[in-house]
Protein backbone atom coordinates (compact mmCIF):
# COMPACT_ATOMS: atom_id res chain seq x y z
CA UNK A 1 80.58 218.63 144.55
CA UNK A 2 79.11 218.59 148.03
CA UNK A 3 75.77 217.02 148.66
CA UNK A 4 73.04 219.58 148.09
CA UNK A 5 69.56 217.53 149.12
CA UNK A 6 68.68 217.08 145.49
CA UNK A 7 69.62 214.14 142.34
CA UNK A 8 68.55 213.55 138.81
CA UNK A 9 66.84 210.77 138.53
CA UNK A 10 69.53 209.14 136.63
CA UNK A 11 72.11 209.56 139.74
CA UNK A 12 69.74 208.13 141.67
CA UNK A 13 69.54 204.88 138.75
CA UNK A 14 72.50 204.10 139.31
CA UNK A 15 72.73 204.64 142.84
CA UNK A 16 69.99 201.79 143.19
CA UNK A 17 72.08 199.48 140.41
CA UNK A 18 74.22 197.81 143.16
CA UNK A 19 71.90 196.60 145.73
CA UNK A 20 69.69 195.27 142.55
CA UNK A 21 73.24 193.54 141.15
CA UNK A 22 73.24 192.40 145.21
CA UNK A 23 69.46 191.03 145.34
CA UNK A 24 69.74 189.02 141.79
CA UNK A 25 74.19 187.24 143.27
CA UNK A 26 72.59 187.04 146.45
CA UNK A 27 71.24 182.95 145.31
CA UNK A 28 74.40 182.41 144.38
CA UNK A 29 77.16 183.83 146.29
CA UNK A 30 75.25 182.24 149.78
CA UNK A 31 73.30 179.33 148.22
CA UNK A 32 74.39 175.28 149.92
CA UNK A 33 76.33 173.33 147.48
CA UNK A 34 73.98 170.52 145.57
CA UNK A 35 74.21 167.18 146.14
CA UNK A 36 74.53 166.16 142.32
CA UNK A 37 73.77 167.88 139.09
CA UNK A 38 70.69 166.49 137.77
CA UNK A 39 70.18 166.34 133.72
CA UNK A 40 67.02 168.40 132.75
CA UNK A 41 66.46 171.17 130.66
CA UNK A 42 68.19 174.32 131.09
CA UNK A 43 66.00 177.63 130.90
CA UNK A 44 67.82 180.63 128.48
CA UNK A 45 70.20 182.71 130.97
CA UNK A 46 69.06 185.75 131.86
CA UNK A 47 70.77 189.45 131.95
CA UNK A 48 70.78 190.05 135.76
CA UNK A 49 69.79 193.85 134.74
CA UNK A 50 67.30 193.50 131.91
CA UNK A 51 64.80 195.03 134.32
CA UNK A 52 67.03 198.30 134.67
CA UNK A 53 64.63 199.73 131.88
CA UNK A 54 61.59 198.60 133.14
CA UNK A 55 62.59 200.39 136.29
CA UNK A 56 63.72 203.59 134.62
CA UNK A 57 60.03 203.44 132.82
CA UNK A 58 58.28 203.22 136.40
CA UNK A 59 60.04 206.11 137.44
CA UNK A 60 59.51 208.13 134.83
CA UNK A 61 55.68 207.34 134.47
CA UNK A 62 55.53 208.32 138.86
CA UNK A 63 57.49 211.38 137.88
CA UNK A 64 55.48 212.53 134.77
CA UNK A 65 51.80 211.46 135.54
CA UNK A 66 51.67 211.21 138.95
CA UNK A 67 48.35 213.32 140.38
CA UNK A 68 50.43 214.70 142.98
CA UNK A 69 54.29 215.57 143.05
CA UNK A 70 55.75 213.12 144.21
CA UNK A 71 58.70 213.31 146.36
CA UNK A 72 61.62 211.31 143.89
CA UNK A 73 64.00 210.62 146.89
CA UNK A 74 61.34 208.49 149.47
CA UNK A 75 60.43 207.26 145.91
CA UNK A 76 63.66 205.70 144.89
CA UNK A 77 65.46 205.34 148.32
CA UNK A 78 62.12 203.24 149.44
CA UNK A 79 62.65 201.27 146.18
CA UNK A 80 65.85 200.92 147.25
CA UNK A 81 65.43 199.36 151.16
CA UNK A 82 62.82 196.98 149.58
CA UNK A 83 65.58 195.45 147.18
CA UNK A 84 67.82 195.20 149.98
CA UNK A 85 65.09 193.68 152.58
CA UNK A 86 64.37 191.06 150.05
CA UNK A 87 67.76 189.55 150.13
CA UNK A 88 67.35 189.97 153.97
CA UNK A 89 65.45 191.53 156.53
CA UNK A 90 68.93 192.93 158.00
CA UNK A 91 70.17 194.81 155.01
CA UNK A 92 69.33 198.62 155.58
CA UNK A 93 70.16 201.39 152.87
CA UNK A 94 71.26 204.36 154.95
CA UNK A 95 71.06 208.07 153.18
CA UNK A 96 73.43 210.84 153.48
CA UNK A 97 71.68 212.38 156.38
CA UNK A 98 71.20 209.43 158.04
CA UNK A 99 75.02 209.08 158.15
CA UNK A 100 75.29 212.42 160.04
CA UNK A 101 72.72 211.68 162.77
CA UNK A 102 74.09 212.02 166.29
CA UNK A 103 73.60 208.76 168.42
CA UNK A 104 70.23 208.15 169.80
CA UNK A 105 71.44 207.89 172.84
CA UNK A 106 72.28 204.57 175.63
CA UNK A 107 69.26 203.90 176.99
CA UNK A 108 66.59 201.37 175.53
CA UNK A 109 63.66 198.90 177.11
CA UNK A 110 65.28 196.05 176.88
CA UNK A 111 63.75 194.02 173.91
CA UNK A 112 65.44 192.75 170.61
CA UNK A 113 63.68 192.20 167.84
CA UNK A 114 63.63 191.16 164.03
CA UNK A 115 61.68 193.36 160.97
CA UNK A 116 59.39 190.76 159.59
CA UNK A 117 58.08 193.15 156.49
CA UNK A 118 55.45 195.06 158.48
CA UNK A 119 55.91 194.05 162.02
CA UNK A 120 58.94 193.86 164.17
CA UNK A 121 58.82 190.67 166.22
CA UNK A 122 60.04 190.31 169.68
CA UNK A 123 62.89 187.80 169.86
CA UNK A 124 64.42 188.79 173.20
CA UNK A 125 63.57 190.33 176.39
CA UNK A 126 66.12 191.28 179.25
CA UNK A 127 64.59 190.00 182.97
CA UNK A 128 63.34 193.39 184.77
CA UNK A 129 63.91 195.32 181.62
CA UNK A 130 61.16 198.12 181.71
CA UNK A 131 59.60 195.56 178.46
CA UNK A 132 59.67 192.64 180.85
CA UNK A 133 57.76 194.85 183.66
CA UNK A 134 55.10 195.99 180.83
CA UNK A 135 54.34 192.48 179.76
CA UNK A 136 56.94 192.55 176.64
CA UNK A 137 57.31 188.26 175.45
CA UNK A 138 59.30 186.78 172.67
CA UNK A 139 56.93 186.29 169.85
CA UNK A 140 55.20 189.51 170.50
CA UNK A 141 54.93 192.21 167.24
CA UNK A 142 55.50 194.89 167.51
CA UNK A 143 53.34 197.24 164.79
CA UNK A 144 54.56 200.99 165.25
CA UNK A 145 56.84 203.01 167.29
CA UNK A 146 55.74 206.24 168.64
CA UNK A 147 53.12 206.06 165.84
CA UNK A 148 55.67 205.04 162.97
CA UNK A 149 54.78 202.26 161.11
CA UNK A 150 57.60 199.26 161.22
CA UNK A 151 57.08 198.72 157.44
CA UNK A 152 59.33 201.77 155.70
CA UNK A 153 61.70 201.71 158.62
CA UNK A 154 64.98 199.57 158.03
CA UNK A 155 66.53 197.73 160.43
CA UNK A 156 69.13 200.39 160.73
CA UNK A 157 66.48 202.78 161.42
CA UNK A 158 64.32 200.22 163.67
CA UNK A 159 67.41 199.25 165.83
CA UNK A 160 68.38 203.09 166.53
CA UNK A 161 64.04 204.07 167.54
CA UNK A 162 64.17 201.45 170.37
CA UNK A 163 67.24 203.69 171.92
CA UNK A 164 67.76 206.81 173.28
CA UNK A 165 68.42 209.33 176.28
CA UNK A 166 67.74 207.44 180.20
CA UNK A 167 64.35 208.30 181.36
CA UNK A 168 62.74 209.35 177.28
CA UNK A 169 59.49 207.97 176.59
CA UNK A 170 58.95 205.31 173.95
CA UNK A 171 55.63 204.26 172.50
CA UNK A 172 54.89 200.95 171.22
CA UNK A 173 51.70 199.32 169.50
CA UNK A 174 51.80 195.99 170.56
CA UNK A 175 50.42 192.85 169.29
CA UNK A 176 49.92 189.53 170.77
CA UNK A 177 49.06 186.73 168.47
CA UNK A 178 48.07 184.33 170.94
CA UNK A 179 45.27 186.02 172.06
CA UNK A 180 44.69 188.70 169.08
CA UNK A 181 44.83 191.80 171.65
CA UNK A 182 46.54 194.96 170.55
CA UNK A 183 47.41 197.79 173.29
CA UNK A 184 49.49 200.98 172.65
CA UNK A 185 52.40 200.83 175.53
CA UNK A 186 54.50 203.72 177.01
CA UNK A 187 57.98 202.87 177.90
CA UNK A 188 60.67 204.56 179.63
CA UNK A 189 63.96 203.54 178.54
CA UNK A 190 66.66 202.80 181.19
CA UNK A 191 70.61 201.89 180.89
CA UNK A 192 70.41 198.01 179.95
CA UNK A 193 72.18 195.99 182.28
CA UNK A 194 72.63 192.15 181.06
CA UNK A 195 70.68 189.25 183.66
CA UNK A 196 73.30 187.68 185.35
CA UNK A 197 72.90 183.76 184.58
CA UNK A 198 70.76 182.58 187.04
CA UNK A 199 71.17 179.08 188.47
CA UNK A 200 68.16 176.52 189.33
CA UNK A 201 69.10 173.85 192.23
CA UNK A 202 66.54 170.66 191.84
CA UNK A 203 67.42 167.50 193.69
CA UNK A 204 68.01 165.80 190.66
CA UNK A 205 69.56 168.42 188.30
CA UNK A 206 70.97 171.50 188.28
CA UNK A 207 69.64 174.17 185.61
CA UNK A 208 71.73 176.84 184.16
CA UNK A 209 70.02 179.51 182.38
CA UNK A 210 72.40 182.21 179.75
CA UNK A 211 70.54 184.94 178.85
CA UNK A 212 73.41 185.72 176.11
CA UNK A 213 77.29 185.25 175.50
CA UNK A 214 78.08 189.34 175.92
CA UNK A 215 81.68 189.17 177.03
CA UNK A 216 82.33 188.06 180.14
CA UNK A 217 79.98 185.45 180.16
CA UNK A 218 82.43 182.50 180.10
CA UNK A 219 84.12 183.34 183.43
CA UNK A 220 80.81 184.27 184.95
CA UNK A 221 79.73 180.90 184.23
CA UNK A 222 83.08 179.18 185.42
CA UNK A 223 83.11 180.74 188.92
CA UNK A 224 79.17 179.55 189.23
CA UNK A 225 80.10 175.90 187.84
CA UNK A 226 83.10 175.60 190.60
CA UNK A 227 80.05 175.59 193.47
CA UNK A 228 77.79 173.47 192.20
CA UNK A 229 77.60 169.42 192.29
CA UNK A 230 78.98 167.37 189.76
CA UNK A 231 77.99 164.56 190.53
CA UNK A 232 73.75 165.93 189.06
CA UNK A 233 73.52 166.56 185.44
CA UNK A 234 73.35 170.31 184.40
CA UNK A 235 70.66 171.51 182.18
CA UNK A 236 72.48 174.39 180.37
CA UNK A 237 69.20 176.44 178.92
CA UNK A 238 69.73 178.32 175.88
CA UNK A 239 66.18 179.17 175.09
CA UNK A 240 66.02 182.81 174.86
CA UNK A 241 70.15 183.56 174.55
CA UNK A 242 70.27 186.51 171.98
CA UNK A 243 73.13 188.47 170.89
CA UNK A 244 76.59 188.42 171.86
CA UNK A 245 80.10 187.54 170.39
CA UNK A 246 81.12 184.11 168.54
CA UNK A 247 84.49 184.34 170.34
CA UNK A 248 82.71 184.03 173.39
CA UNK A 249 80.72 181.43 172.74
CA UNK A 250 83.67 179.41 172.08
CA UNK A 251 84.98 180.31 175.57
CA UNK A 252 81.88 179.30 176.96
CA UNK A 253 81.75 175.51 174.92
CA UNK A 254 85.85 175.01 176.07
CA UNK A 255 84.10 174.73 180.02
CA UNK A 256 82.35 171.73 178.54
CA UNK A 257 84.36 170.68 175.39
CA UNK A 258 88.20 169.58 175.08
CA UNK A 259 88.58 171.04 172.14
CA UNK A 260 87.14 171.06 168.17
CA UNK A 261 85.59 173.24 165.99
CA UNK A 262 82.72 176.20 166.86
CA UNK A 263 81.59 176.94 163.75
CA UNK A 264 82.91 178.42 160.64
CA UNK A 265 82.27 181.84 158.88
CA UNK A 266 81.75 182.14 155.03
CA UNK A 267 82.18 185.32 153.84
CA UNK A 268 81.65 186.91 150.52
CA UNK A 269 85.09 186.85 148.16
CA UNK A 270 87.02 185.21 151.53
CA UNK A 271 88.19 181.75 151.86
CA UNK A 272 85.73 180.00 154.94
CA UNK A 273 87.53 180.96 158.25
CA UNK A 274 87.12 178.84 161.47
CA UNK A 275 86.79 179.24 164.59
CA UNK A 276 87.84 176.50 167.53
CA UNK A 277 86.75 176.08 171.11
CA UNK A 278 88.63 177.58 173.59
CA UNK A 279 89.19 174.68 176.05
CA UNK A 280 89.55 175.70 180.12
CA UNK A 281 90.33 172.62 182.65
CA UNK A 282 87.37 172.11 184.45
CA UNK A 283 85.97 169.10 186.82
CA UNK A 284 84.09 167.33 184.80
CA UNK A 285 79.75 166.62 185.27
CA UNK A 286 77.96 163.35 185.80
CA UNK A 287 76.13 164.48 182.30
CA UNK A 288 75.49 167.47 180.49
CA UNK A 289 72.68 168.59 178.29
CA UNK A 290 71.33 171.46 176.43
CA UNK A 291 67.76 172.78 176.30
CA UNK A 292 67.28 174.99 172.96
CA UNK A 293 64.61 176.46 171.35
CA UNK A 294 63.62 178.79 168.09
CA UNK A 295 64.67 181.88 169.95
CA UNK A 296 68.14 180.32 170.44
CA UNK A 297 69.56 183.02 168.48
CA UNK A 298 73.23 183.80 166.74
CA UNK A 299 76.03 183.13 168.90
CA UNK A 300 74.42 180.48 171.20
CA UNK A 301 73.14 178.33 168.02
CA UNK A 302 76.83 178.01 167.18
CA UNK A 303 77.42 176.93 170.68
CA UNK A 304 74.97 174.48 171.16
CA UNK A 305 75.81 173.65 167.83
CA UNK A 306 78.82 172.83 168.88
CA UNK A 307 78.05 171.10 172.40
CA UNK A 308 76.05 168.36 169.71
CA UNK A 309 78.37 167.83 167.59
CA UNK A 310 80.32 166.13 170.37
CA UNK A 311 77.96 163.75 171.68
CA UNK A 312 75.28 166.61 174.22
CA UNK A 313 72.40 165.75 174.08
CA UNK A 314 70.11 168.52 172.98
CA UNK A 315 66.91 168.86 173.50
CA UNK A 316 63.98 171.65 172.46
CA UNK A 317 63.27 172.77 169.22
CA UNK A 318 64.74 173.87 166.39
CA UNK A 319 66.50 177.30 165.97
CA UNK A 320 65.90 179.93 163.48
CA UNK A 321 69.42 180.37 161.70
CA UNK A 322 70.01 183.75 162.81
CA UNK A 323 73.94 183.13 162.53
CA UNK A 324 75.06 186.20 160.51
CA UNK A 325 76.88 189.68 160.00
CA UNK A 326 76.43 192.61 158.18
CA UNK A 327 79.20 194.75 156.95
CA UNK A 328 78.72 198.45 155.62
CA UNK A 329 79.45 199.56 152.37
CA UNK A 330 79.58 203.15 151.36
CA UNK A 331 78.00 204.61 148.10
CA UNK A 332 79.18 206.89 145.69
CA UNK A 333 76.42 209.57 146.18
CA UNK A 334 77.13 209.78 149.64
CA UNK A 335 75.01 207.03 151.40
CA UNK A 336 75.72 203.36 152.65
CA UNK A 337 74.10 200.10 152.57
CA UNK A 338 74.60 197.45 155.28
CA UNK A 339 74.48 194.27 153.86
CA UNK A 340 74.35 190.75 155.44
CA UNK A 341 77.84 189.46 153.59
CA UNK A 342 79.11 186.66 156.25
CA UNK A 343 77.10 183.47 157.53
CA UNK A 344 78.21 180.57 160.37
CA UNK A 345 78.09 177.15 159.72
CA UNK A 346 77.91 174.94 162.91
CA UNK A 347 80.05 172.43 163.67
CA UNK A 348 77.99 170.00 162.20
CA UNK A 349 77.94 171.42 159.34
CA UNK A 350 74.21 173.44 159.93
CA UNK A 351 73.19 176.73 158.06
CA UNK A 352 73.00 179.00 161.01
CA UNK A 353 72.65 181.76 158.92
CA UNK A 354 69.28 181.62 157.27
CA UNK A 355 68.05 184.82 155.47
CA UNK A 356 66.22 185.72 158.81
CA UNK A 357 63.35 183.96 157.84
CA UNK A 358 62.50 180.13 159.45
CA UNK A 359 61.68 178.12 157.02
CA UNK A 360 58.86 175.83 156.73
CA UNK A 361 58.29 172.54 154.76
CA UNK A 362 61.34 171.36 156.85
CA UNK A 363 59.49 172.05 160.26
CA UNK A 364 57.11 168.32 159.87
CA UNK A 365 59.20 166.16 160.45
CA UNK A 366 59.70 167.18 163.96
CA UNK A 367 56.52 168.19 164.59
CA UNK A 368 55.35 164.48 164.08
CA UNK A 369 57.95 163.50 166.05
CA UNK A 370 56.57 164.63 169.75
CA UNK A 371 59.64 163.95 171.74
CA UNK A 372 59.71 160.04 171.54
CA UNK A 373 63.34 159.27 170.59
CA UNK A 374 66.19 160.65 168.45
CA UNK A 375 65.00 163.08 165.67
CA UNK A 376 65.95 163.47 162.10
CA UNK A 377 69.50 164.12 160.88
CA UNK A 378 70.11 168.08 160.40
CA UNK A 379 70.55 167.35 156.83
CA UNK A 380 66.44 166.47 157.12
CA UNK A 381 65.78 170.11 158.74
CA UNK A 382 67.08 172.92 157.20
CA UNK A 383 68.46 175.63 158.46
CA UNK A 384 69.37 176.01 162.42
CA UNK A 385 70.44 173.30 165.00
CA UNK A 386 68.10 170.83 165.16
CA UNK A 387 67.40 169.04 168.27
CA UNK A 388 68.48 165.41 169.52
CA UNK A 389 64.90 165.44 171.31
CA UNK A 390 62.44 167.53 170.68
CA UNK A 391 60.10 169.13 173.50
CA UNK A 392 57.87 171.16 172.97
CA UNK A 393 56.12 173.31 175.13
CA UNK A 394 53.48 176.23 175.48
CA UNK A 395 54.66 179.83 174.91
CA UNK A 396 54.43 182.28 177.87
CA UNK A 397 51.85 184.26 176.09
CA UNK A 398 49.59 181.39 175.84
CA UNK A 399 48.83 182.27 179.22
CA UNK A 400 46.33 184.56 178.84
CA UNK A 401 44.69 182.25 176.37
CA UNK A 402 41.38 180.51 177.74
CA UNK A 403 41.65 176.99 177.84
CA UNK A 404 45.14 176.51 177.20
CA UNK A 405 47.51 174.92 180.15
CA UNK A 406 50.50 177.00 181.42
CA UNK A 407 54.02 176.27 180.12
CA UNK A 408 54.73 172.87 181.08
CA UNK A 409 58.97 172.63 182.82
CA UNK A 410 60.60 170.24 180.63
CA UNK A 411 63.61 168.86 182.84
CA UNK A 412 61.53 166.03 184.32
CA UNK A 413 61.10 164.92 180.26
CA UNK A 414 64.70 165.89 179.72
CA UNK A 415 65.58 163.90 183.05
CA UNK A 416 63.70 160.57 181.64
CA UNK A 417 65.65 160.58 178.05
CA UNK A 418 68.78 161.28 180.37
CA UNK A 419 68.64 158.42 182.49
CA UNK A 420 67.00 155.90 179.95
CA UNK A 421 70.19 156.95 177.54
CA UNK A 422 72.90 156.07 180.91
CA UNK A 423 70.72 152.69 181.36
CA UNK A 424 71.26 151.89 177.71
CA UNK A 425 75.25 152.48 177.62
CA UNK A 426 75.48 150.64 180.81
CA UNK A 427 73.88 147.82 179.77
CA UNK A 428 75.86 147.97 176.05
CA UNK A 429 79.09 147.67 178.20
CA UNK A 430 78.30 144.73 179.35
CA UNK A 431 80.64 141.96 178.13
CA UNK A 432 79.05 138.60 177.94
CA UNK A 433 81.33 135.18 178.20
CA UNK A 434 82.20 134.87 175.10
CA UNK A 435 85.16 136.42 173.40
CA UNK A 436 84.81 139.58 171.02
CA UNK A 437 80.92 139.32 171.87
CA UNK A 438 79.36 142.00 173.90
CA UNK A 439 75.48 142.32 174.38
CA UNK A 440 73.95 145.88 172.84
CA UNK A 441 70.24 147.27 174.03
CA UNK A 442 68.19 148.39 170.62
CA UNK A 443 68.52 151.93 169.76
């Protein structure tokens, strides 16, 4: 029967039954394996759907008693998007009509951003970008879009309002935590063309900066690594790399790595696949290093992931876990949900795939830790690639804070650790006179 704008209430039921059945396996299709089964008491097992009635009640009390008529569908398909968001902030249910919408077009402002409930926060912005020319940082919120509040929108729908026709206007209510100001902007979106990765020449290092791992990247970055000196250490900075392709990533870590594992994918009902480091012959440098931090995002947390597992150094802060994909999965009725159903692992063995959110309680022990040798294990941490060394510097909004200092350039810190670490393995190599007995400098 085709799709006339209209369900019973009862379609709709059981149209909202499989992203409930979704948020309740959710735990425990993506949940770590435990270290050892403890004895305690067990609490009753639950039916997964006992609330189904409960539900059904709700409905039928908005329905009958209601002061207004309500409208059922933004009802139930709002019910709906919440279930899904609460698994993840990526899921998205997408109605019938949303399926039929034309494409918003190829233009957009250059900014990426995650739904955090209300807000959309800024977690990339493209150099020159008409965001970057308005102010736009990562960390900024974003609060409504052309007078749309974030908080019904999915991320379906939130992804698709940033875009549309070259040279349309796009409004954005902006807010800046830092400094607690809030200023409607008017944006004109433009064809997005990705930075080229810009190179920083400093007598005693060289400083490569990726602004993400689109494809192309790896033999963008090979012709620029040809020119420069090998002989300096290179400073590969990940810090705000966003977006692009796993399989590029691992062409990127083969101009550094001989070989090993990127990261592996777990996906729902699938055996884990994996996915190795493309290796390309390259002269080797003096050192290498990576410089990380918590908008590191997807792709590039698997590669510098990676990059520690064999023996970089990495330094910055911890990364979010934003190491995921979503697949979409059509309804009976006629809509679709897009559900996060695959997560990475790094190489050494990190959750890179975190629900979206960055957890807490794990974040103390680095922030005692101030940069003053090795940190904790990533077992100690959580989820996302923790640091070998963490530095930690001011954001780029703090700016416009009074009283706070601008954002301090960590490569003479990261050029310290690097040459105290080549001191300490020179001096462990040295074999004293006595056989089998070599002298080692304290960790």
């Amino acid at each position: 029967m085709p799709y006339n704008g209209t369900m019973h209430q009862r379609t709709w039921l059981s149209l909202l039954t499989l992203p409930l059945v979704a948020a309740f396996t959710y735990p425990v299709m993506f949940q770590p394996a435990s270290i050892a089964p403890r004895t305690e008491l067990k609490a009753p097992a639950q039916d997964p759907l006992a609330g189904l009635s409960d539900i059904q009640d709700v409905l039928t009390l908005i329905q009958d008693d209601y002061v207004d008529k309500p409208d059922m569908e933004k009802v139930i398909g709002g019910g709906i998007q919440a279930v899904l968001e609460r698994a993840h902030p990526l899921n998205s249910y997408l109605t019938p009509e949303d399926l039929h919408q034309p494409d918003p077009g190829p233009a957009g402002v250059g900014i990426t951003v995650v739904k955090r409930q209300i807000y959309a926060q800024v977690v990339a912005v493209v150099p020159d970008s008409p965001a970057a020319k308005a102010g736009f940082q990562v960390s900024d919120m974003v609060r409504k879009i052309n007078g749309d509040s974030i908080g019904p929108m999915s991320a379906w729908t939130l992804e698709r309002r940033l875009r549309g026709p070259v040279g349309s206007e796009l409004s954005l209510l902006r807010y800046v935590a830092a400094n607690g100001d809030l200023k409607q902007i008017t944006l004109k979106r433009e064809r997005i063309v990705p930075p080229p990765i810009t190179v920083r020449k400093d007598p005693k290092a060289t400083v490569v900066t990726l602004a993400d791992l689109t494809p192309g990247r790896a033999q963008e970055l090979k012709a620029l690594l040809r020119d420069l000196d090998h002989k300096l250490p290179l400073v590969l900075d990940l810090r705000q790399c966003a977006g692009g392709a796993l399989a590029e990533a691992a062409q990127v870590a083969g101009l550094f790595l001989p070989g090993g594992l990127l990261a592996k994918v777990q996906e729902t009902g699938k055996p884990t696949s994996e996915l190795s480091v493309v290796p390309t012959p390259m002269p080797p440098f003096a050192t290498v290093a990576v410089l990380q931090g918590s908008y590191t995002l997807g792709p590039a947390e698997a590669l510098s992931a990676a990059l520690k597992k064999q023996a970089v150094p990495v330094f910055g802060e911890r990364t979010y876990g934003l190491g995921v994909e979503r697949s979409r999965f059509m309804l009976r009725q006629g809509g679709a949900a897009e559900v996060v159903n695959k997560r990475w692992l790094g190489a050494g063995g990190e959750f890179l795939g975190a629900g979206g959110e960055k957890p807490e309680a794990p974040q103390k022990p680095l922030d005692t830790f101030k940069g003053q040798g090795p940190a904790p294990a990533p077992e100690a941490v959580g989820y996302g690639v923790a640091p070998d060394y963490v530095i930690k510097a001011n954001r780029p909004d703090d700016h416009a804070v009074k009283g706070t200092r601008p954002e301090e350039d960590p490569l003479p810190k990261i050029l310290e650790i690097l040459d105290t670490r080549a001191k300490a393995k020179a001096v462990a190599r040295v074999v004293l006179p006595f056989p089998r007995l070599a002298y080692r400098m304290p960790a």
